[in-house]
Structure formats: C-alpha cells, structure tokens
N, C-alpha and C. Protein backbone atom coordinates (compact mmCIF):
# COMPACT_ATOMS: atom_id res chain seq x y z
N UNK A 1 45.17 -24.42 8.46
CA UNK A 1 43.96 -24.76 9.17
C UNK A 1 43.52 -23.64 10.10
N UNK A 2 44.07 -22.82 10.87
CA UNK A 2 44.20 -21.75 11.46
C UNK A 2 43.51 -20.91 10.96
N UNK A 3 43.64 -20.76 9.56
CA UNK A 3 43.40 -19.47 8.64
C UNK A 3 41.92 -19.66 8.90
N UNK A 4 41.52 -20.85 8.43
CA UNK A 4 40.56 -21.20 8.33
C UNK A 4 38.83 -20.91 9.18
N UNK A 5 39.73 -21.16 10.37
CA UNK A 5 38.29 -20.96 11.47
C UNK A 5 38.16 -19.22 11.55
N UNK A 6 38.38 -18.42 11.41
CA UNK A 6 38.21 -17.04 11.10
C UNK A 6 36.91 -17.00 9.96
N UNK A 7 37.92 -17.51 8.91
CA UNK A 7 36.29 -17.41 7.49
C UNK A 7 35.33 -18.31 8.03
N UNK A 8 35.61 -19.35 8.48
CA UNK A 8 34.18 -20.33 8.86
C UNK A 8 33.10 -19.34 9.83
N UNK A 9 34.29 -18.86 10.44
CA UNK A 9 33.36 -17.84 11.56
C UNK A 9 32.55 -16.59 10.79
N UNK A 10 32.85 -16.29 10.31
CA UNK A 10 32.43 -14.95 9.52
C UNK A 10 31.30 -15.17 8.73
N UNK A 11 31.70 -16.66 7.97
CA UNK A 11 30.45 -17.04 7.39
C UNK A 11 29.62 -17.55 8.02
N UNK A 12 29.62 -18.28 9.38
CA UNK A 12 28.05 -18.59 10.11
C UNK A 12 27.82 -16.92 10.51
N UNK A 13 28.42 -16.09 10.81
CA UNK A 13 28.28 -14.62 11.29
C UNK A 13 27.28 -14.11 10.03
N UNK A 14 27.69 -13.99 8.80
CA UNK A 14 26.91 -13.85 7.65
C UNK A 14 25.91 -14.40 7.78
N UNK A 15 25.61 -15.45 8.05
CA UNK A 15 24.64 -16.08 7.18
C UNK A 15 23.39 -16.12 8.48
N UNK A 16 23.54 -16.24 10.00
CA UNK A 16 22.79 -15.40 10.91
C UNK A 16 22.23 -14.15 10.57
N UNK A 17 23.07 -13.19 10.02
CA UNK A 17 22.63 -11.74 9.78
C UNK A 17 21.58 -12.35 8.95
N UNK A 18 21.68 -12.73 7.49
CA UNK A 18 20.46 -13.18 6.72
C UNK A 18 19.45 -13.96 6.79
N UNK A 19 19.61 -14.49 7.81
CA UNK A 19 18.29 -15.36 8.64
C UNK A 19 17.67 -13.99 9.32
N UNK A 20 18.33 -13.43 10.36
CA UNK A 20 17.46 -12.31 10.81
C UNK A 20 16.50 -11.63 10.36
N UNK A 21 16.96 -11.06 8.96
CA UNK A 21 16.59 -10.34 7.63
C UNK A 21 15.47 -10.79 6.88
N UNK A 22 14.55 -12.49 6.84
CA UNK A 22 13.99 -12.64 6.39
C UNK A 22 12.81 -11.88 5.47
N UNK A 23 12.39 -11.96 4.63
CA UNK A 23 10.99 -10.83 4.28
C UNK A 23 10.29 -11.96 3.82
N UNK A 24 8.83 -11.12 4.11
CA UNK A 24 7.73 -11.91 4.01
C UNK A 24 7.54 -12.51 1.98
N UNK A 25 7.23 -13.17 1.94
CA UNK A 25 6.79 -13.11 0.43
C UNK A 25 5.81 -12.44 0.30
N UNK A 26 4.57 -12.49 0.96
CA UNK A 26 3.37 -11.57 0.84
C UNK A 26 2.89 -11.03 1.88
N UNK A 27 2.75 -9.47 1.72
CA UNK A 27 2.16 -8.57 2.66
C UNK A 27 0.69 -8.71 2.28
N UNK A 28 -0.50 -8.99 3.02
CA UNK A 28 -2.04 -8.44 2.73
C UNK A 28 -2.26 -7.37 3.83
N UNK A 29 -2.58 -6.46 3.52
CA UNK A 29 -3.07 -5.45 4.31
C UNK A 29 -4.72 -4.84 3.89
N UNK A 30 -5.21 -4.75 5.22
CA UNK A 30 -7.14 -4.35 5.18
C UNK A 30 -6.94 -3.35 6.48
N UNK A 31 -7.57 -2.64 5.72
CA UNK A 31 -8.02 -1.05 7.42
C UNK A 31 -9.37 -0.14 6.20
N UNK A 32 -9.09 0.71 7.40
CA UNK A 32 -9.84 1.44 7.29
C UNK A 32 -9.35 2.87 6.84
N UNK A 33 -10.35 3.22 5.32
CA UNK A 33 -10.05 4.66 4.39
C UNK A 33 -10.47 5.54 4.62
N UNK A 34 -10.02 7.29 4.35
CA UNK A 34 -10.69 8.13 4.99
C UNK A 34 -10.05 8.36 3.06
N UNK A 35 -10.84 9.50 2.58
CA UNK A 35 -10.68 9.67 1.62
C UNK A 35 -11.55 11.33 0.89
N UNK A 36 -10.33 11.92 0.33
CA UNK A 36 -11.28 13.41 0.18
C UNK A 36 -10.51 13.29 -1.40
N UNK A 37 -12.41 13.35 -1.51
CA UNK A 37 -12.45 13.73 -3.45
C UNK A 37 -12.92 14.59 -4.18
N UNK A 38 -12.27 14.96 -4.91
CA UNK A 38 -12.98 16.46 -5.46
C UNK A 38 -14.27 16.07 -6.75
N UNK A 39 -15.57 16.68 -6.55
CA UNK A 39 -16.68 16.05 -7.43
C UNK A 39 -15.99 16.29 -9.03
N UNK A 40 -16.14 15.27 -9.75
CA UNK A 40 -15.96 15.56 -11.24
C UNK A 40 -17.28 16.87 -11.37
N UNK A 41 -18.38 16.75 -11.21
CA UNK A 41 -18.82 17.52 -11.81
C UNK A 41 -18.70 19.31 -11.33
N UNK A 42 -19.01 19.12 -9.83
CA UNK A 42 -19.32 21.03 -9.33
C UNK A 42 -17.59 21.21 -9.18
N UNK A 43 -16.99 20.03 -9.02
CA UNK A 43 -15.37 20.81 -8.10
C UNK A 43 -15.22 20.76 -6.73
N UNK A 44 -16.40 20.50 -5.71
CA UNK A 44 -16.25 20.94 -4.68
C UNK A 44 -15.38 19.64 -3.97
N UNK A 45 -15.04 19.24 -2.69
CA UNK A 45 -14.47 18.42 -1.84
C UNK A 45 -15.57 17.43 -1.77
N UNK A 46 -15.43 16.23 -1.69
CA UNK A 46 -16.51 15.37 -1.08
C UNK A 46 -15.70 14.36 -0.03
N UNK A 47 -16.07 14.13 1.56
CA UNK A 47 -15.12 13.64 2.45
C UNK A 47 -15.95 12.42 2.32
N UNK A 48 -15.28 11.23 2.42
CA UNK A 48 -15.63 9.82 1.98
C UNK A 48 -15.09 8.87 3.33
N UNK A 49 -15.90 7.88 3.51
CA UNK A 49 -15.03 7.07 4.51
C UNK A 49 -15.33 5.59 3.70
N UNK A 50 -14.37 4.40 4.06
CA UNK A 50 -14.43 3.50 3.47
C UNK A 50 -13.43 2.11 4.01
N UNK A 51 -13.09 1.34 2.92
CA UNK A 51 -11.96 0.47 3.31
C UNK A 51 -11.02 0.50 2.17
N UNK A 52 -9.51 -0.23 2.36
CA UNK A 52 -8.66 -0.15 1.60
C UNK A 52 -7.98 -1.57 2.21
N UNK A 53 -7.68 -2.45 0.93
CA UNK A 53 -6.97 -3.52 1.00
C UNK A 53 -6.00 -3.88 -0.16
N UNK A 54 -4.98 -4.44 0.07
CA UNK A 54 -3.63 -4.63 -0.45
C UNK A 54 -2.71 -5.63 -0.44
N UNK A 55 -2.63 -6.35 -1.72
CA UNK A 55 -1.16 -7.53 -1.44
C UNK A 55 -0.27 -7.36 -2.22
N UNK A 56 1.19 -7.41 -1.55
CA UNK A 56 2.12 -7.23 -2.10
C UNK A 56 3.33 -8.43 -2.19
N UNK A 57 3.66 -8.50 -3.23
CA UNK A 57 4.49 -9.66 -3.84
C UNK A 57 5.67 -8.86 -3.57
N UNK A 58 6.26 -9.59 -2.55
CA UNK A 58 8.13 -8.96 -2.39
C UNK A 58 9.04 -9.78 -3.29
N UNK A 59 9.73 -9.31 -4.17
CA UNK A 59 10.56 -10.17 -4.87
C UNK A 59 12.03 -9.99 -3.95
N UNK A 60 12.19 -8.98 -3.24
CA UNK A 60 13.45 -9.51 -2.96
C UNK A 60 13.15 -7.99 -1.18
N UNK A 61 13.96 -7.96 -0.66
CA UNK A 61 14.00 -6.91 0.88
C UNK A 61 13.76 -5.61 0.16
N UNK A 62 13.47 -5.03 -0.49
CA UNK A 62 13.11 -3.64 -1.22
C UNK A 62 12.41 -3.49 -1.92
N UNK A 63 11.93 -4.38 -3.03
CA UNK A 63 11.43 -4.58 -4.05
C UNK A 63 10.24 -5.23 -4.08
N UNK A 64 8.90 -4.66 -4.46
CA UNK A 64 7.94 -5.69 -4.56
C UNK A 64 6.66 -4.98 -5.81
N UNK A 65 6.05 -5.90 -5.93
CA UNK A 65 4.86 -4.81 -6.85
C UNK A 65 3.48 -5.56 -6.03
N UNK A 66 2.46 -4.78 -6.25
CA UNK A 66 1.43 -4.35 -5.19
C UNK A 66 0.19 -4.63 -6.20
N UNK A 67 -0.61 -4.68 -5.01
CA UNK A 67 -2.09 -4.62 -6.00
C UNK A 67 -3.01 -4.35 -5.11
N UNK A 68 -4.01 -2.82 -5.08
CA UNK A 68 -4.48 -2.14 -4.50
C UNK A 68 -5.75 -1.90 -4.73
N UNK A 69 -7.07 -2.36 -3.67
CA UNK A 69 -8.11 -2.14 -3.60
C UNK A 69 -9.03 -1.00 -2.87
N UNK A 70 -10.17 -0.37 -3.23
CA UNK A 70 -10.58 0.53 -2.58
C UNK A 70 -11.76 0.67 -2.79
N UNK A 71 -12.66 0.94 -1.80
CA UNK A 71 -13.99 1.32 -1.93
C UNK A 71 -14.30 2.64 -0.93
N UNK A 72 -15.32 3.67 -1.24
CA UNK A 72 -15.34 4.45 -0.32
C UNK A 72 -16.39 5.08 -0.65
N UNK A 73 -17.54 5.52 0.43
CA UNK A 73 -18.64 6.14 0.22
C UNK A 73 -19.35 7.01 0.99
N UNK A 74 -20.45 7.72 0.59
CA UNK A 74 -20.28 9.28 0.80
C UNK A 74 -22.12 8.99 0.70
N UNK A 75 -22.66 10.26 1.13
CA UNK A 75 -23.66 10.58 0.86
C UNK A 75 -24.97 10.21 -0.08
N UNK A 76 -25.81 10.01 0.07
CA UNK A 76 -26.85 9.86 -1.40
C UNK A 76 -26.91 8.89 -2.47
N UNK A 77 -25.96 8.02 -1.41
CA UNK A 77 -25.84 6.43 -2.53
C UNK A 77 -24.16 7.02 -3.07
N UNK A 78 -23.31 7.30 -2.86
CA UNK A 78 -22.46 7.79 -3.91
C UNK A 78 -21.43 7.15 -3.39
N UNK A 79 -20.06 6.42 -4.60
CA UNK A 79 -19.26 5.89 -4.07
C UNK A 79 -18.60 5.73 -5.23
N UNK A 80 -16.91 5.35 -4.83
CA UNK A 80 -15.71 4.79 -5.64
C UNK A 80 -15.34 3.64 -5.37
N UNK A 81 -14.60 3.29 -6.12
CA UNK A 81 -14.25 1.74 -6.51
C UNK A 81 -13.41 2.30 -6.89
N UNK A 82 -11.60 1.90 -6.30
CA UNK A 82 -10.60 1.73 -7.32
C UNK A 82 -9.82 0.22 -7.23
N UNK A 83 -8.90 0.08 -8.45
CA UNK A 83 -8.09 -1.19 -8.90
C UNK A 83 -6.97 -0.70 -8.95
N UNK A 84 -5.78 -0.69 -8.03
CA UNK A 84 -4.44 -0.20 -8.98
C UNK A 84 -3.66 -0.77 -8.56
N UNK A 85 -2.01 -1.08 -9.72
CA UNK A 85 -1.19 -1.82 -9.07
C UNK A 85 -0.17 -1.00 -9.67
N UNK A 86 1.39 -1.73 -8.83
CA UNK A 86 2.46 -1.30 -9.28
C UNK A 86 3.22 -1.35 -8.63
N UNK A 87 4.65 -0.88 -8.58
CA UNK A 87 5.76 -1.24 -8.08
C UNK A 87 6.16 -0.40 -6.57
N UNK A 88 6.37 -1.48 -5.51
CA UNK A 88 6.49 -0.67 -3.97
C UNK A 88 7.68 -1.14 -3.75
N UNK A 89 8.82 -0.18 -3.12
CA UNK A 89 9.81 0.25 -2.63
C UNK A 89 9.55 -0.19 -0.54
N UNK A 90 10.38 -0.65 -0.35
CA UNK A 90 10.22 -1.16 1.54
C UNK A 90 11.60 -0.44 1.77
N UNK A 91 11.53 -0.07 3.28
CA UNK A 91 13.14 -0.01 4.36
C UNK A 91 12.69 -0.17 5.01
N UNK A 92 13.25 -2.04 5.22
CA UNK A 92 12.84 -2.73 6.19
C UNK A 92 13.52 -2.92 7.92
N UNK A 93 13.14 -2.59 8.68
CA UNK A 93 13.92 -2.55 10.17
C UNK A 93 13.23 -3.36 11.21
N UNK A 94 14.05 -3.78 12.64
CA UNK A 94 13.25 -4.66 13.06
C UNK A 94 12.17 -4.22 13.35
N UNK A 95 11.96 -2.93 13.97
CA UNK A 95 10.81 -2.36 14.73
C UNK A 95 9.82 -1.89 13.55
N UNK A 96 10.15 -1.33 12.56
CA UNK A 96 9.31 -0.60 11.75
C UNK A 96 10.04 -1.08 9.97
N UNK A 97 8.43 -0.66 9.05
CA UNK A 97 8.83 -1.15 7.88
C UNK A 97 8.86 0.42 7.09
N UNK A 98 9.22 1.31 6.30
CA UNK A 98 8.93 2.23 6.11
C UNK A 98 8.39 1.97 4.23
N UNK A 99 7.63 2.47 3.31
CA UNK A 99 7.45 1.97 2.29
C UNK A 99 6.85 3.47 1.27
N UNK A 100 7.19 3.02 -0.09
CA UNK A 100 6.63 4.49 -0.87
C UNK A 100 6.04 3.42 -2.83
N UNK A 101 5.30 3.74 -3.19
CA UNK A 101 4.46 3.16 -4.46
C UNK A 101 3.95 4.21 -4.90
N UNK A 102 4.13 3.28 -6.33
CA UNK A 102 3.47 4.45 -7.40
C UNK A 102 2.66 3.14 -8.09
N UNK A 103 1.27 3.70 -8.02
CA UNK A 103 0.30 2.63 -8.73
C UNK A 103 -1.00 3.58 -10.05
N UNK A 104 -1.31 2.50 -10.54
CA UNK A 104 -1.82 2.72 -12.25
C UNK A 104 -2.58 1.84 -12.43
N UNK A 105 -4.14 2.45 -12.77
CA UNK A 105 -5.25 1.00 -12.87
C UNK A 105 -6.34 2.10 -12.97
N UNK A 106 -7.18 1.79 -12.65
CA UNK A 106 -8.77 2.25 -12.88
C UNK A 106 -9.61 2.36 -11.78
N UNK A 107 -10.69 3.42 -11.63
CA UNK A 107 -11.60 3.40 -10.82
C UNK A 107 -12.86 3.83 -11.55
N UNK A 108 -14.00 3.38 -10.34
CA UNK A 108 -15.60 3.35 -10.81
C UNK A 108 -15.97 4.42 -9.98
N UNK A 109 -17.01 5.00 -10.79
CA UNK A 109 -17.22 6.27 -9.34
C UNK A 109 -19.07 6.23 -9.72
N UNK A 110 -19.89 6.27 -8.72
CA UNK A 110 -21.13 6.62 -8.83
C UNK A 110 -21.42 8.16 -8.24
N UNK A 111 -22.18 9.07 -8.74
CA UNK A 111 -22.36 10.36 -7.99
C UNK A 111 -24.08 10.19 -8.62
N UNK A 112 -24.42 11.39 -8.04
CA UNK A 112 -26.08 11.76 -7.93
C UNK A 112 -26.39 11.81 -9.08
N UNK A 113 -25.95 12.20 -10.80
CA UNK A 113 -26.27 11.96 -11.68
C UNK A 113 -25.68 10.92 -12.49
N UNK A 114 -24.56 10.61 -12.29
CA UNK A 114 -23.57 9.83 -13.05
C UNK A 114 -22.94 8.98 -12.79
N UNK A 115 -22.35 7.91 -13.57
CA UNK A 115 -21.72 7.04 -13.54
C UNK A 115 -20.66 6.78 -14.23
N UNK A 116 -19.22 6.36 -13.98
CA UNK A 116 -18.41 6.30 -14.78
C UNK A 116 -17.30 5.85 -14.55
N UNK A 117 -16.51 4.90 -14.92
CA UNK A 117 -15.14 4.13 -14.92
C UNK A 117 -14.02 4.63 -15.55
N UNK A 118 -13.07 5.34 -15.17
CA UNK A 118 -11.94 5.41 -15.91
C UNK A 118 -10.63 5.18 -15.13
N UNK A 119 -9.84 6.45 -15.63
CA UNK A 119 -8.27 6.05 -15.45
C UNK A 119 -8.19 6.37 -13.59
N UNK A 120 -7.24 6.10 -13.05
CA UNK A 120 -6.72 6.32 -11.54
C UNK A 120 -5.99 6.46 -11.24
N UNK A 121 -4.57 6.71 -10.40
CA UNK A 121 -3.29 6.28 -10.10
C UNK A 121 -3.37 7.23 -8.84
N UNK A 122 -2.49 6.57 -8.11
CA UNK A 122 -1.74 6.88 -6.70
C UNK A 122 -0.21 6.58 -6.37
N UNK A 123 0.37 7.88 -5.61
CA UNK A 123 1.84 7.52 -5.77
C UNK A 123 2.05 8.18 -4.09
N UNK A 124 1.98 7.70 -2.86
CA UNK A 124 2.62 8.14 -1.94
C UNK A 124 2.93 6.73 -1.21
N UNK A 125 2.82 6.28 0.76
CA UNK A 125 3.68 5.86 1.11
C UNK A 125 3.47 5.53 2.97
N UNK A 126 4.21 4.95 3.69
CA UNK A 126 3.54 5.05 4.74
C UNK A 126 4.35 4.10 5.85
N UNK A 127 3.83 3.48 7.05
CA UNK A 127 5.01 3.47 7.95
C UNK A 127 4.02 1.99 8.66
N UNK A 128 4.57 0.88 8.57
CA UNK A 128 3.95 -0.02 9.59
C UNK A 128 4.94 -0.29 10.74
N UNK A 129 4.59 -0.69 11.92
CA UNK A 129 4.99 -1.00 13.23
C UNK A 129 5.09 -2.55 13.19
N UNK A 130 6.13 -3.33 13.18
CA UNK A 130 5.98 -4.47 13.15
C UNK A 130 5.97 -4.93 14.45
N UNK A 131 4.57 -5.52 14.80
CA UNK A 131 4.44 -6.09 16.10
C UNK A 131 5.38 -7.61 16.41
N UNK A 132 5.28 -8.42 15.56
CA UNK A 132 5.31 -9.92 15.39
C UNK A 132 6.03 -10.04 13.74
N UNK A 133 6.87 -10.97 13.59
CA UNK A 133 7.31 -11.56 12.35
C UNK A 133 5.98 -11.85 11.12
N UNK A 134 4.62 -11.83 11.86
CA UNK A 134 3.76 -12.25 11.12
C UNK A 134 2.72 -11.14 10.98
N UNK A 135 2.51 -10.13 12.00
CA UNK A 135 1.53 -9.08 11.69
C UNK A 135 2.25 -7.66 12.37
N UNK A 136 1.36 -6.80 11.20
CA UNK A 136 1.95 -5.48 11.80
C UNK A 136 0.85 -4.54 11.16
N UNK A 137 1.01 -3.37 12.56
CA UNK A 137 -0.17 -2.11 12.33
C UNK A 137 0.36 -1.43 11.10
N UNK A 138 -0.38 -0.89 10.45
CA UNK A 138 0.02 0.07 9.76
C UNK A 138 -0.32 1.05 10.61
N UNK A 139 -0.01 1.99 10.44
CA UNK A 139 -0.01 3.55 11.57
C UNK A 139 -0.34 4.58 10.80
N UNK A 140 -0.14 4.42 9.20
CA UNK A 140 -0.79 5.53 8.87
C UNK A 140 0.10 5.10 6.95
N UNK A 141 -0.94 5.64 5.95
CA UNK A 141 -0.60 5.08 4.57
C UNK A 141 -1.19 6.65 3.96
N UNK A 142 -0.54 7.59 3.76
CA UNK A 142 -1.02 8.56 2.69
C UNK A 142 -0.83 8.93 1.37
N UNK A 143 -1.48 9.07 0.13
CA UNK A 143 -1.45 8.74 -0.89
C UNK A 143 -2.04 10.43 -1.58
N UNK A 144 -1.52 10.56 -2.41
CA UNK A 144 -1.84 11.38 -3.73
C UNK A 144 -2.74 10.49 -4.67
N UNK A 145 -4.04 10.69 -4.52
CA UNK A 145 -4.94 9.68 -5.75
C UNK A 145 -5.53 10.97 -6.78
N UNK A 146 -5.09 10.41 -7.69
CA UNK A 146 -5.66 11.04 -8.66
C UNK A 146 -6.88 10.09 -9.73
N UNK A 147 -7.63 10.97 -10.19
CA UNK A 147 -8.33 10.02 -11.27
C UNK A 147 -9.11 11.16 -12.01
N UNK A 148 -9.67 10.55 -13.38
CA UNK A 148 -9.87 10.76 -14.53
C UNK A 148 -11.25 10.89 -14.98
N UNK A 149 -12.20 11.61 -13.91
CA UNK A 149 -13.75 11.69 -14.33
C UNK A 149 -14.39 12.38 -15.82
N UNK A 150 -15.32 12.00 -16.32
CA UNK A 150 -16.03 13.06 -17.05
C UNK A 150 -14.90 13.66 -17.68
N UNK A 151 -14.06 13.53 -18.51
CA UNK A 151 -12.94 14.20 -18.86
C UNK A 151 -12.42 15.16 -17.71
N UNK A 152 -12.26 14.99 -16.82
CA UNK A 152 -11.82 16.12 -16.21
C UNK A 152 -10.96 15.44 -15.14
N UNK A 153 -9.50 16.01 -14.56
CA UNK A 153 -8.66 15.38 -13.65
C UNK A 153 -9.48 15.71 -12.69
N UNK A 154 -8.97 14.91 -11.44
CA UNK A 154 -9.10 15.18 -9.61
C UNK A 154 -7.88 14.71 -8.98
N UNK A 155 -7.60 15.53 -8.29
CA UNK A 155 -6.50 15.51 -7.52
C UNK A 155 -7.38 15.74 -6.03
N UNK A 156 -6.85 14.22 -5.71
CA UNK A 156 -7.60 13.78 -4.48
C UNK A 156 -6.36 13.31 -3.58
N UNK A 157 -7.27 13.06 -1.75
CA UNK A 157 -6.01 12.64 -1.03
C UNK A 157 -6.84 11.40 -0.33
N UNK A 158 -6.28 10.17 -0.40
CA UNK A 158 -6.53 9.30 0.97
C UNK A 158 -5.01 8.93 1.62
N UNK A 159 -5.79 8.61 2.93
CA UNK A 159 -4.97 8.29 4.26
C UNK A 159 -5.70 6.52 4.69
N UNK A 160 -4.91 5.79 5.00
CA UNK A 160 -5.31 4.64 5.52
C UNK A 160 -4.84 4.18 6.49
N UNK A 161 -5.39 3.23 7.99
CA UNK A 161 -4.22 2.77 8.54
C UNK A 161 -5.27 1.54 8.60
N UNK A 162 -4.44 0.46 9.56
CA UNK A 162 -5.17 -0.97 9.57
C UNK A 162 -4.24 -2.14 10.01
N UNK A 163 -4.16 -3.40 9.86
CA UNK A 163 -3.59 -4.27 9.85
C UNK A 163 -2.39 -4.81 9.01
N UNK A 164 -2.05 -5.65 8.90
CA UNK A 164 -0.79 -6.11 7.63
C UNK A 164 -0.43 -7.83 8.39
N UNK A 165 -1.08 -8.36 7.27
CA UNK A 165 -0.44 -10.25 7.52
C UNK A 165 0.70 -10.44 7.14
N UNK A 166 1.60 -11.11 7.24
CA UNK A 166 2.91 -11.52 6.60
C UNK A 166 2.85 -13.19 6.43
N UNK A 167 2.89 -13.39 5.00
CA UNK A 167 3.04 -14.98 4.40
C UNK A 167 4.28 -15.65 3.59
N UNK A 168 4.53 -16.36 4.30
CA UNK A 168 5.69 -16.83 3.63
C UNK A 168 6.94 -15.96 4.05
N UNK A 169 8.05 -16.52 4.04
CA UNK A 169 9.26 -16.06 4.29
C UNK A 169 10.32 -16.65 2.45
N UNK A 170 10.86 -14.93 2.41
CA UNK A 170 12.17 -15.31 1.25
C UNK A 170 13.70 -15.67 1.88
C-alpha cells in the first residue's frame, strides 16, 4: 500500500501537467497584410496593403492543417485574392506560440490589363504572444508567397500581424 501513494502521486502530477497543456482545437486569425508582388507582366515590385485571415484545425499540440485567406490591393483598381491550405507545425509555450506552414491552393490577381487565376503557395512562419487562454496577438507572420501568373513565376513576400481566437480545447 505504501508503494502505492508515490504512483498515485505522480499520476495526479501527470495528468495536471496535461491539463496545463491544453490546445485550442481551432485557431482563427484576421489582421492586417502588407504584401510586395512582383507584376507578372513588366517584373517590377508592386507594394500592396490588405487583410489576411486563417483557421487552423489542431489535431494534436504540434500538428494542425490550416486554411488561408488573402486579399490585397494596390493602385488602379488592382488586386489579389489568394486560397491556400496545408499543414502547420506549433511550439507551443505559456507565454508565446511559435509556428512554421507550407501551404498550396490558388490565387486571382486583377492588374491594369489582365486578369487571371492560377497556382499559389506559401511556406514561412511566425510568433503569437498569448495574452489569455482564448486570444492572442500575432506580432508578426512572414511568408515566402509565390504564384503562377501569365505563365510566368513571382516570388513575392507578405508579412502579417493581427489577432488570433482560440475555440475549443483538446
């Protein structure tokens, strides 16, 4: 019986630690995009401002896949639309969440002559501040976006920061 209250102890000790640990089931995150794209047609830079929103399905404290919205616009009527999803990586801590994704989907782009929908993807990463069990700043989200105009690649960059809800607990 002796032996006993040691493991009993260890296991309410355990099983506290994993209450602590909770993760959200779903992250939504909305802020605000700053976004630099290179024109499919001349090449040059075009600096874009916009919004960026995001929910992510955590299947387990590391693991989740994402689904990523974007709009952003520029000059002369001109603007993007992207859709992308895919699999996001978390290191989760009390104070801060740290996170990195690689996403694959499509964007719409309008420019001064043209119009056109194709391929997209983004693969970088970024750092929220968890204020509360239920919301947290993002502080800053920077991304490698690439996409697929007019036959021709762009290797573009956005930066985002903004809000983050937390729903549900696993």
């Amino acid at each position: 019986m002796k032996k006993l209250f040691p493991v009993i102890g260890l296991l309410l000790f355990c099983c506290s630690l994993n209450l602590a640990q909770e993760t959200p089931s779903v992250e939504v995150f909305g802020g605000y995009a700053y976004s630099r794209i290179l024109s499919a047609g001349s090449g040059e830079p075009v600096h874009s401002n916009g919004w960026e929103s995001s929910a992510s399905w955590n299947l387990n404290r590391w693991f989740g896949l994402k689904g990523d919205f974007e709009g952003s616009y520029c000059c002369h009527q001109q603007y993007l639309y992207s859709f992308l999803g895919g699999p996001q990586l978390s290191l989760r801590r009390a104070k801060y969440t740290v996170f990195a994704h690689g996403l694959l989907g499509g964007a719409h782009a309008k420019g001064l002559l043209t119009t056109d929908t194709d391929l997209a993807w983004a693969a970088g990463g970024g750092v929220d501040w968890n204020v509360h069990r239920l919301v947290a700043i993002r502080l800053g989200q920077v991304d490698y976006f690439g996409t697929h105009f007019l036959s021709r690649t762009q290797d573009d960059l956005r930066v985002s920061a903004g809000l983050v809800f937390r729903l549900g607990r696993k």
